[in-house]
PDB file of N, CA and C in Angstrom:
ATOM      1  N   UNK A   1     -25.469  13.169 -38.096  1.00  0.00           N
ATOM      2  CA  UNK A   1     -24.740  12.525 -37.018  1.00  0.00           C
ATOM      3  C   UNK A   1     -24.853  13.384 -35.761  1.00  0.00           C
ATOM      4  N   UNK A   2     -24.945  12.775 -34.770  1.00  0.00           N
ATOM      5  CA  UNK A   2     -25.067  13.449 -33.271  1.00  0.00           C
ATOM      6  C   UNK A   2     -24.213  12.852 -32.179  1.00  0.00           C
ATOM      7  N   UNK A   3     -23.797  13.392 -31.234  1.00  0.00           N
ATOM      8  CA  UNK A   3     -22.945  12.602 -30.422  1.00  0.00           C
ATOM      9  C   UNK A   3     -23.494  12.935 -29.112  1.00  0.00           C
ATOM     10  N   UNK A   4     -24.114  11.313 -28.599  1.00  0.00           N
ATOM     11  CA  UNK A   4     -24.892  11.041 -26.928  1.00  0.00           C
ATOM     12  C   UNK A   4     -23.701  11.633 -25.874  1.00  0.00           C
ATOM     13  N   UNK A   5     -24.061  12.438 -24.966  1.00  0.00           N
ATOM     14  CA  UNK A   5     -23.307  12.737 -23.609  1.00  0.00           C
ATOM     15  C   UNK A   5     -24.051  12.211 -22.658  1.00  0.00           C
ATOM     16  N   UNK A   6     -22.872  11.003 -22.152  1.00  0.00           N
ATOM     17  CA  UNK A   6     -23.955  10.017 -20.890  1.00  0.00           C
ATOM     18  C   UNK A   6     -23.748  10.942 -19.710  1.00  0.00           C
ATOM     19  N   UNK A   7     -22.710  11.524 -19.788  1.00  0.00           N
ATOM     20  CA  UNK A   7     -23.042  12.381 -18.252  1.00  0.00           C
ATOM     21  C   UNK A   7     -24.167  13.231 -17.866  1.00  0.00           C
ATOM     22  N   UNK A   8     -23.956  13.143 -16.587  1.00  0.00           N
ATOM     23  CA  UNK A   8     -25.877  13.941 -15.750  1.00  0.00           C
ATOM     24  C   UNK A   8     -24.915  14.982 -14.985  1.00  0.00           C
ATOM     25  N   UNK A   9     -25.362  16.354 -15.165  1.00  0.00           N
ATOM     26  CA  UNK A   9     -24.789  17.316 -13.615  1.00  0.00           C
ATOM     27  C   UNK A   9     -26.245  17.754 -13.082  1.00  0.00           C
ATOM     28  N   UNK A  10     -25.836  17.544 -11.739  1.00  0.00           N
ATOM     29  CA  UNK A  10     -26.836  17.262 -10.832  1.00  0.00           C
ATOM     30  C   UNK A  10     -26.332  17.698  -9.961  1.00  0.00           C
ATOM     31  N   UNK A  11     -27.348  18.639  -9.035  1.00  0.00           N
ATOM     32  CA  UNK A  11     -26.981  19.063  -7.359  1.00  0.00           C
ATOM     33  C   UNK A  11     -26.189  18.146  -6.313  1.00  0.00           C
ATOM     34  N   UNK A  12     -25.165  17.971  -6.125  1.00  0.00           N
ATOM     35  CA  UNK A  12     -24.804  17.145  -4.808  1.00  0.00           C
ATOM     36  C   UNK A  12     -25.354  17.474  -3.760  1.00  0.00           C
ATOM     37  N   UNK A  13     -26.126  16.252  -3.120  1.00  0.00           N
ATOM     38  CA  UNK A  13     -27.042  16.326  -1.861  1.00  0.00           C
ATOM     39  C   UNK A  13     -25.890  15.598  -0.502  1.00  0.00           C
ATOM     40  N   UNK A  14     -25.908  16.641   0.142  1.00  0.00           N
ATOM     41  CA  UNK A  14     -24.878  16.112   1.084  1.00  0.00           C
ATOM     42  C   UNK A  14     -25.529  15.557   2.213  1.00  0.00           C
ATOM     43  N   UNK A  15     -24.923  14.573   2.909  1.00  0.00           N
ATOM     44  CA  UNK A  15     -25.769  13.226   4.164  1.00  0.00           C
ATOM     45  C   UNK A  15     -24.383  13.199   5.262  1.00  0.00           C
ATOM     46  N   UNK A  16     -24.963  12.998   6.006  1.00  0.00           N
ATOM     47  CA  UNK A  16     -24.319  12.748   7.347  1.00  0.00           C
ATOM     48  C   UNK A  16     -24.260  11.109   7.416  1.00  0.00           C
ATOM     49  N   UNK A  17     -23.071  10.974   7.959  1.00  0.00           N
ATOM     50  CA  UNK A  17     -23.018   9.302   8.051  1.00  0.00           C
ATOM     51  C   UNK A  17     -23.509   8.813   9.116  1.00  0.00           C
ATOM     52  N   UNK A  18     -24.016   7.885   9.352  1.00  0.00           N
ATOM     53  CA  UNK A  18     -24.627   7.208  10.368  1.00  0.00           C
ATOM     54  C   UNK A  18     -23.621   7.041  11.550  1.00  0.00           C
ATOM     55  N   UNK A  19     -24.492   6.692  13.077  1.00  0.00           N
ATOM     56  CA  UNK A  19     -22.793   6.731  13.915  1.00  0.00           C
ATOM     57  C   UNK A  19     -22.884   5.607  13.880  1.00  0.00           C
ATOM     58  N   UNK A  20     -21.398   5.267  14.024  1.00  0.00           N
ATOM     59  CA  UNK A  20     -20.781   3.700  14.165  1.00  0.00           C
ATOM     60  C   UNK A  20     -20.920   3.110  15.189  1.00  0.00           C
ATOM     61  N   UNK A  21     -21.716   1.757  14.937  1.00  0.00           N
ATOM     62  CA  UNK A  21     -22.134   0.859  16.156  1.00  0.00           C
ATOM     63  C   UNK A  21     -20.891   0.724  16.993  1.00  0.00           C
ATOM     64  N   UNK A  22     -20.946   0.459  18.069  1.00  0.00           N
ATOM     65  CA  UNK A  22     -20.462   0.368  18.902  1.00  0.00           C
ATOM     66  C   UNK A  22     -20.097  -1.246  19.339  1.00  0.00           C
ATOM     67  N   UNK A  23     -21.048  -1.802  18.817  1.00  0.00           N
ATOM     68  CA  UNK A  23     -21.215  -3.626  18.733  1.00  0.00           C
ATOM     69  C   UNK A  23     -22.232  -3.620  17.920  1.00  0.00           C
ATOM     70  N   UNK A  24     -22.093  -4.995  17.477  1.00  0.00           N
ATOM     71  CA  UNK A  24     -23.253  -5.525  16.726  1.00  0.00           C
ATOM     72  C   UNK A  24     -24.144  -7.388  17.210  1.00  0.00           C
ATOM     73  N   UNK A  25     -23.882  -6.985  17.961  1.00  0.00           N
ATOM     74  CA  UNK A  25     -24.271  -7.703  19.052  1.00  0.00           C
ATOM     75  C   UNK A  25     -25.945  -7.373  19.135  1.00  0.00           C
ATOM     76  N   UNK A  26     -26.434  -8.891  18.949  1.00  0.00           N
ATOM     77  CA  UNK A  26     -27.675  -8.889  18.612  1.00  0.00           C
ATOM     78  C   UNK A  26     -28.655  -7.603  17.785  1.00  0.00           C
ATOM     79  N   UNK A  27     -27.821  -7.419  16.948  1.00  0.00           N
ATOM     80  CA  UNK A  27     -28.075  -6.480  15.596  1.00  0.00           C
ATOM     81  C   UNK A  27     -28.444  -7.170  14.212  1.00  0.00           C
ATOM     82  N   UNK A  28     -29.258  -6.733  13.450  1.00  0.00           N
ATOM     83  CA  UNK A  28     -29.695  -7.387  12.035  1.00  0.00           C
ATOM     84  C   UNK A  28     -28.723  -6.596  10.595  1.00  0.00           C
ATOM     85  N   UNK A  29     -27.880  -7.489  10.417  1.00  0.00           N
ATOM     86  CA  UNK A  29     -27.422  -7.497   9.440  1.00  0.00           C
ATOM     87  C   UNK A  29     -27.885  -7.584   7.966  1.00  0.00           C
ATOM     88  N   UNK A  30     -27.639  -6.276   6.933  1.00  0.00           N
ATOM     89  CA  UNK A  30     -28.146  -6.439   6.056  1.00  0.00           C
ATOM     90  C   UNK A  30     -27.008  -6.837   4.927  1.00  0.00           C
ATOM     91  N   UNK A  31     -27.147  -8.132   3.417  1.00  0.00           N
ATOM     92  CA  UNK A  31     -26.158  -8.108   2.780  1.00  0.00           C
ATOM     93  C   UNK A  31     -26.691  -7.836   1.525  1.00  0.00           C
ATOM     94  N   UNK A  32     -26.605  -6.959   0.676  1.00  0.00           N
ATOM     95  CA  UNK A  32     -26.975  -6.644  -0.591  1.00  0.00           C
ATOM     96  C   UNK A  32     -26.094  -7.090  -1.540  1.00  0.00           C
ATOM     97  N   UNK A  33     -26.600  -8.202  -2.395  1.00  0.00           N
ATOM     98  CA  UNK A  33     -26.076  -8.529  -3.302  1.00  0.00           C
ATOM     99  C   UNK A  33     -26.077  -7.540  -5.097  1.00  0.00           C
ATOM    100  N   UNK A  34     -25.466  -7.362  -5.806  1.00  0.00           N
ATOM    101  CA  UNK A  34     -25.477  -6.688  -7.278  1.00  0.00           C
ATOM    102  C   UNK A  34     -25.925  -7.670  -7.721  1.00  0.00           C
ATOM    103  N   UNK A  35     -26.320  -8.536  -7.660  1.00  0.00           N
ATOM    104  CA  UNK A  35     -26.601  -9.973  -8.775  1.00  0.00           C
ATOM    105  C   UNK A  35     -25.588 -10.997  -9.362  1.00  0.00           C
ATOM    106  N   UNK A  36     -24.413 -10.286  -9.587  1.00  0.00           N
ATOM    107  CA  UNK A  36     -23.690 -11.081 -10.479  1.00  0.00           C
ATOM    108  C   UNK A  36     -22.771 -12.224  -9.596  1.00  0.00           C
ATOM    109  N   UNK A  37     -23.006 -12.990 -10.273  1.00  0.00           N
ATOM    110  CA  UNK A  37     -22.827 -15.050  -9.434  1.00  0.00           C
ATOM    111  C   UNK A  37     -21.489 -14.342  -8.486  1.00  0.00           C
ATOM    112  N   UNK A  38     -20.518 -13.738  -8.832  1.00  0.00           N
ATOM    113  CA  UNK A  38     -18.956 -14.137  -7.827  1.00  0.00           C
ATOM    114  C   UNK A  38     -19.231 -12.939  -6.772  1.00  0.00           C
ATOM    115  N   UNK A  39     -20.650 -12.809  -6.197  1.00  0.00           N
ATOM    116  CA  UNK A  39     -20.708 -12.171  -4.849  1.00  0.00           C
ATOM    117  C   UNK A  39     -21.425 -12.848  -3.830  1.00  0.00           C
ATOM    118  N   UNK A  40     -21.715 -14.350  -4.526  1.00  0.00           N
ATOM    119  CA  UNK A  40     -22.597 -15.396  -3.502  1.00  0.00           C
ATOM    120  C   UNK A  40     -21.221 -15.877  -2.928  1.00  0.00           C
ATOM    121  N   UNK A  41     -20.550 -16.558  -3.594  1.00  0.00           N
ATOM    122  CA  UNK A  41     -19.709 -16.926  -2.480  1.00  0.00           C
ATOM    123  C   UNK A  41     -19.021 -16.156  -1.515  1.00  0.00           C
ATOM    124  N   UNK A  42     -18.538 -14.396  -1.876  1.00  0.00           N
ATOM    125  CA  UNK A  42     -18.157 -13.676  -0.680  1.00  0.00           C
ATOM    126  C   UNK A  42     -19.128 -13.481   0.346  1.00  0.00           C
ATOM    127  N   UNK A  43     -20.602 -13.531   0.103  1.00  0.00           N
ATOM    128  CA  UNK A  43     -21.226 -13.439   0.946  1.00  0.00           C
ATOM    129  C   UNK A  43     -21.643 -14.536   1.918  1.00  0.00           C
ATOM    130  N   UNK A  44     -21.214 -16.029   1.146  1.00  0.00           N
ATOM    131  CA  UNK A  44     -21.679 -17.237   1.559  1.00  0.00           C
ATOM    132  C   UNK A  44     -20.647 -17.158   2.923  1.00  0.00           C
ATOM    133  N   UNK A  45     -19.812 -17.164   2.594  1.00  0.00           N
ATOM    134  CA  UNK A  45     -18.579 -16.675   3.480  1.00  0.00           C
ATOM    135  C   UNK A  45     -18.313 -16.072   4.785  1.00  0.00           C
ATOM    136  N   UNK A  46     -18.713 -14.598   4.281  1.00  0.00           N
ATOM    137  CA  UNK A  46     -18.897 -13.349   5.520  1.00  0.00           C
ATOM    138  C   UNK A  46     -20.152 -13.620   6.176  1.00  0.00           C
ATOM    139  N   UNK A  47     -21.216 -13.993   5.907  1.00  0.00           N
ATOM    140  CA  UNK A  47     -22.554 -14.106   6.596  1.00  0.00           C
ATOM    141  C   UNK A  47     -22.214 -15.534   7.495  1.00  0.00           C
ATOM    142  N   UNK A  48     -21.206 -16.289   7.447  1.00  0.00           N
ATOM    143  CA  UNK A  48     -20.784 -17.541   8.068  1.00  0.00           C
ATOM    144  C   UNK A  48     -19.948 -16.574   9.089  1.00  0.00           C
ATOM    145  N   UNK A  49     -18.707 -16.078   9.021  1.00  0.00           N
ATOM    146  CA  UNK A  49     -17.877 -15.100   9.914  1.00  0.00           C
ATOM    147  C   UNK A  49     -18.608 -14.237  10.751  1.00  0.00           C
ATOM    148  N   UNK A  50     -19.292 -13.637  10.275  1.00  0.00           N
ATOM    149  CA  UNK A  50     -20.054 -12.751  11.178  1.00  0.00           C
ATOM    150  C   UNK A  50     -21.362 -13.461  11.934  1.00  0.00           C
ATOM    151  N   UNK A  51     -22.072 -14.993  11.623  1.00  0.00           N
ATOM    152  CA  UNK A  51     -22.511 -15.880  12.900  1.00  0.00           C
ATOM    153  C   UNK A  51     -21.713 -16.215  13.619  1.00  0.00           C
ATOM    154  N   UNK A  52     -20.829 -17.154  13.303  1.00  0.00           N
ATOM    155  CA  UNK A  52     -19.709 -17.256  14.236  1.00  0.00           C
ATOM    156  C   UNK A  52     -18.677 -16.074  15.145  1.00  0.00           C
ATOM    157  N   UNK A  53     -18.658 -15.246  14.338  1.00  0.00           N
ATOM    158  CA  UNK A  53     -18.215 -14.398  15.361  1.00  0.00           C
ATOM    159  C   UNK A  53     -18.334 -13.289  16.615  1.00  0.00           C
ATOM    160  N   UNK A  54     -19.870 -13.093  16.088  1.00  0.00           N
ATOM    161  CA  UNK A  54     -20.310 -12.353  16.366  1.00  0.00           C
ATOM    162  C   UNK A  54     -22.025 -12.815  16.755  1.00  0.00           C
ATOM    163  N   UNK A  55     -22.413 -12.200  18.364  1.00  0.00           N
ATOM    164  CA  UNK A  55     -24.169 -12.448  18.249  1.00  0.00           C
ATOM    165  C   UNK A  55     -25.122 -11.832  17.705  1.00  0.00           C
ATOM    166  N   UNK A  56     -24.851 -11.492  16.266  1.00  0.00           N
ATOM    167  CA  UNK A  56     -26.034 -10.698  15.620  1.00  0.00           C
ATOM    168  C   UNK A  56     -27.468 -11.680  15.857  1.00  0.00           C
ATOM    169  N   UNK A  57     -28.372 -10.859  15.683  1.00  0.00           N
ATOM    170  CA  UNK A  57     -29.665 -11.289  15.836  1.00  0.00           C
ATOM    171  C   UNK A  57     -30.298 -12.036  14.354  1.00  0.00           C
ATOM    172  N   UNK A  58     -29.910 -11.291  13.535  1.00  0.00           N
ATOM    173  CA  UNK A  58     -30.100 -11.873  12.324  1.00  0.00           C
ATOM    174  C   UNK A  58     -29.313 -11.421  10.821  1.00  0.00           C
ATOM    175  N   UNK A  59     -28.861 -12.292  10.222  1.00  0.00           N
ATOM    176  CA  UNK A  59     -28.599 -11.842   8.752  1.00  0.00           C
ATOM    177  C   UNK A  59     -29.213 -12.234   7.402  1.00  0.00           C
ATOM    178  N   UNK A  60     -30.069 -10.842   6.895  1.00  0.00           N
ATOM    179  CA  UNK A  60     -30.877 -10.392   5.726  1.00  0.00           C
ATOM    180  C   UNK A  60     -30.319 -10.360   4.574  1.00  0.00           C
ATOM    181  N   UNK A  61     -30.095 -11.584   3.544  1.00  0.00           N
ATOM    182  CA  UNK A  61     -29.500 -11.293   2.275  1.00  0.00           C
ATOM    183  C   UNK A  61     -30.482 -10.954   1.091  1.00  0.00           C
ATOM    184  N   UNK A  62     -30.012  -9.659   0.565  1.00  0.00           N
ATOM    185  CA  UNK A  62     -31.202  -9.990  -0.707  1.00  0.00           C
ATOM    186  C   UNK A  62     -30.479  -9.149  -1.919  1.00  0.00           C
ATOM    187  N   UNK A  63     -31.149  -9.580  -3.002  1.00  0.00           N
ATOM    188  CA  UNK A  63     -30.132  -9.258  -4.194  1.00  0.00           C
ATOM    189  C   UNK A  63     -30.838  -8.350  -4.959  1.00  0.00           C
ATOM    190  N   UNK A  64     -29.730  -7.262  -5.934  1.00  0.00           N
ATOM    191  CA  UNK A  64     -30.858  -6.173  -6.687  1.00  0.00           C
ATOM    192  C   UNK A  64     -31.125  -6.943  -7.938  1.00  0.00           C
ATOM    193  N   UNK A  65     -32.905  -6.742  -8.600  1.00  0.00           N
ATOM    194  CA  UNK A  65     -32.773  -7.222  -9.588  1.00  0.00           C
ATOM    195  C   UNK A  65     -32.006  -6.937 -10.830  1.00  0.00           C
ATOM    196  N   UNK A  66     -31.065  -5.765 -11.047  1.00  0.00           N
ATOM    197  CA  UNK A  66     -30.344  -5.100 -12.058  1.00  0.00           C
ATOM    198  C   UNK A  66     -29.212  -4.461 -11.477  1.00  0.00           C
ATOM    199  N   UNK A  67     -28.231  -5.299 -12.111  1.00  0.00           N
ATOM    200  CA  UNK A  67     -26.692  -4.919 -11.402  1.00  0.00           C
ATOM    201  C   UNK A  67     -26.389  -3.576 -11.653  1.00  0.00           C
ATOM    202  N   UNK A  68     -27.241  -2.856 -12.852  1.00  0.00           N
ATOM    203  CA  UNK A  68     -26.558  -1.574 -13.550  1.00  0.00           C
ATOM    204  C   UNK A  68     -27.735  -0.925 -12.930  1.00  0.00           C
ATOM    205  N   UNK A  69     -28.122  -1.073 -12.510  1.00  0.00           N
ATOM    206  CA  UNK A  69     -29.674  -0.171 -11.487  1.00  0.00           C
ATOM    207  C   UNK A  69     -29.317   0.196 -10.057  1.00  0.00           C
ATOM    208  N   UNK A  70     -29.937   1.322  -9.791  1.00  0.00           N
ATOM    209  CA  UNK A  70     -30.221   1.564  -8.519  1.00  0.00           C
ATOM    210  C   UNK A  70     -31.213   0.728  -8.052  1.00  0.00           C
ATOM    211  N   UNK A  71     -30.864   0.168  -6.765  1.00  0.00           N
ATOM    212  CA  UNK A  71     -31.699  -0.641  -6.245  1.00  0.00           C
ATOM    213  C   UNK A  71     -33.225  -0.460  -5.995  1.00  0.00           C
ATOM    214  N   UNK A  72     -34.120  -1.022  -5.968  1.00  0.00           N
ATOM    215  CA  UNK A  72     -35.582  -0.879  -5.415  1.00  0.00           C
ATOM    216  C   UNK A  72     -35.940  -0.062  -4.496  1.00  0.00           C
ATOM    217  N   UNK A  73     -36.848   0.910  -4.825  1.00  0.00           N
ATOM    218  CA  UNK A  73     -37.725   1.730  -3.334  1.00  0.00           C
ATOM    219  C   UNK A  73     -38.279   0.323  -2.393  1.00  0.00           C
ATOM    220  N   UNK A  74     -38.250  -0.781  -3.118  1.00  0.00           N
ATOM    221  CA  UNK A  74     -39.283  -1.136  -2.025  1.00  0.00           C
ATOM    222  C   UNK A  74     -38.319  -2.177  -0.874  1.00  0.00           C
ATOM    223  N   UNK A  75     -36.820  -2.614  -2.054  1.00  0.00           N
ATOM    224  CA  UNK A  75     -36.061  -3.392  -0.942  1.00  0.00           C
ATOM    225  C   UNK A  75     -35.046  -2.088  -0.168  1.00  0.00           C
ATOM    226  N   UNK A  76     -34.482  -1.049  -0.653  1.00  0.00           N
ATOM    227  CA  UNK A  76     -34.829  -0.048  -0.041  1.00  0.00           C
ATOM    228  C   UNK A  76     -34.907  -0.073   1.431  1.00  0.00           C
ATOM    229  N   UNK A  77     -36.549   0.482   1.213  1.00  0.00           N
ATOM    230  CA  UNK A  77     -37.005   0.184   2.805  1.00  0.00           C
ATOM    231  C   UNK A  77     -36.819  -0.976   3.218  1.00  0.00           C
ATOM    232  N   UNK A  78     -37.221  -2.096   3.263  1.00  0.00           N
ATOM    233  CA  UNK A  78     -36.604  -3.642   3.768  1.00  0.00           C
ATOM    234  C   UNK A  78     -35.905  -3.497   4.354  1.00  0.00           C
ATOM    235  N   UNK A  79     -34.587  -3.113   4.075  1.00  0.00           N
ATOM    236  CA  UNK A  79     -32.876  -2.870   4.275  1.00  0.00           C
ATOM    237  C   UNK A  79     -32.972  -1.739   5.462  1.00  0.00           C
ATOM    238  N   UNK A  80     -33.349  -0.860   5.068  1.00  0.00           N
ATOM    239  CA  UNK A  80     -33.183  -0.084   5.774  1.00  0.00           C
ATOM    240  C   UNK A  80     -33.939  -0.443   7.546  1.00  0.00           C
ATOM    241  N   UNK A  81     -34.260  -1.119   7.755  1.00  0.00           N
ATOM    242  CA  UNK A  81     -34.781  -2.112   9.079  1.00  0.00           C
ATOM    243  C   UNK A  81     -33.793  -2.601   9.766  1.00  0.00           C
ATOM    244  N   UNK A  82     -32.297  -2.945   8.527  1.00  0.00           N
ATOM    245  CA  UNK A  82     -31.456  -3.187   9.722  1.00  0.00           C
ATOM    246  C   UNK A  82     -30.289  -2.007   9.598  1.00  0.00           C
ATOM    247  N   UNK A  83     -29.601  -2.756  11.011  1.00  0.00           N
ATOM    248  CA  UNK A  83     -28.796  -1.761  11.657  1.00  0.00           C
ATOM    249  C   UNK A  83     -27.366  -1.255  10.781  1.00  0.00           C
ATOM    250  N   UNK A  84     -26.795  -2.168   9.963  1.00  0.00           N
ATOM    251  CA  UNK A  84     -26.113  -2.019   9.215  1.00  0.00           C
ATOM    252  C   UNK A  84     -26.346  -2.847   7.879  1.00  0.00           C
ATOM    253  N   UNK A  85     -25.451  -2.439   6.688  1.00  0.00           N
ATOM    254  CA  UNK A  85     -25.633  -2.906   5.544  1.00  0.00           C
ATOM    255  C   UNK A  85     -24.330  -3.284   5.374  1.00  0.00           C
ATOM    256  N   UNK A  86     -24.161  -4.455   4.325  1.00  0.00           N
ATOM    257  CA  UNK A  86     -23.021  -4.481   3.373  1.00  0.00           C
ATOM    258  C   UNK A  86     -23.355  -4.844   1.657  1.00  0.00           C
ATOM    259  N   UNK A  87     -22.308  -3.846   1.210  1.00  0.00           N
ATOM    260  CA  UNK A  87     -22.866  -4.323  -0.434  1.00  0.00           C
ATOM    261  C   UNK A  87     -21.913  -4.896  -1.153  1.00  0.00           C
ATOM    262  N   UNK A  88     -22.274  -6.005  -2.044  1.00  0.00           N
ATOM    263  CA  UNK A  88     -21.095  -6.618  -2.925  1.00  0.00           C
ATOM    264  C   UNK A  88     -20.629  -6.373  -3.974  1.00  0.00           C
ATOM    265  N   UNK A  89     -20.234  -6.277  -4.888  1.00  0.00           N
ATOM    266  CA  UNK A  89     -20.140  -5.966  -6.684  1.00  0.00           C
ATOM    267  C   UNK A  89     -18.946  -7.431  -6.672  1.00  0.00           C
ATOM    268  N   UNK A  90     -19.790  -8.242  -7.715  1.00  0.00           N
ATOM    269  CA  UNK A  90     -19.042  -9.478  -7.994  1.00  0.00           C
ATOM    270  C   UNK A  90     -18.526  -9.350  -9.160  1.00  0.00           C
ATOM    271  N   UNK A  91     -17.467  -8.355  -9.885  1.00  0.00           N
ATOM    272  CA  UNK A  91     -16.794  -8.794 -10.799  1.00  0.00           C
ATOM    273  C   UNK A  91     -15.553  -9.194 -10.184  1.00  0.00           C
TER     274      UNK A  91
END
């Protein structure tokens, strides 16, 4: 008998936060979905609020293929094109 330890210790890599827009006014909005169904409708939602409320230039929805995954290198970069992000977790 053996007993699995899921924990990882790992270096904490420390990041500076991005500065906070000032407007988002004709800015590209990014919305990252986790996959799981009850984050389409918060997003169906907020991506409606934030046209209407706001003149962003565009809003980018795209979803990870694995809710329990770190997202893609390749959507990743994608995302990273716009000016801000938002992420969902639909439980």
């Amino acid at each position: 008998m053996f007993i699995l330890d899921p924990t990882l210790e790992t270096d904490v890599k420390f990041v500076n936060m991005s500065p906070r827009l000032k407007s988002i006014d004709n800015k590209t909005v990014g919305l990252l979905s986790n996959g799981k169904a009850a984050v389409a409708p918060l997003f169906d939602n907020l991506e409606l609020m934030i046209q209407r409320k706001w003149n962003v230039k565009t809003v980018v929805r795209r979803t990870k293929l694995n809710y329990s995954a770190p997202a893609d290198p390749d959507l990743i970069q994608e995302l990273s094109k716009c000016h801000f992000i938002v992420t969902g977790v639909g439980d």
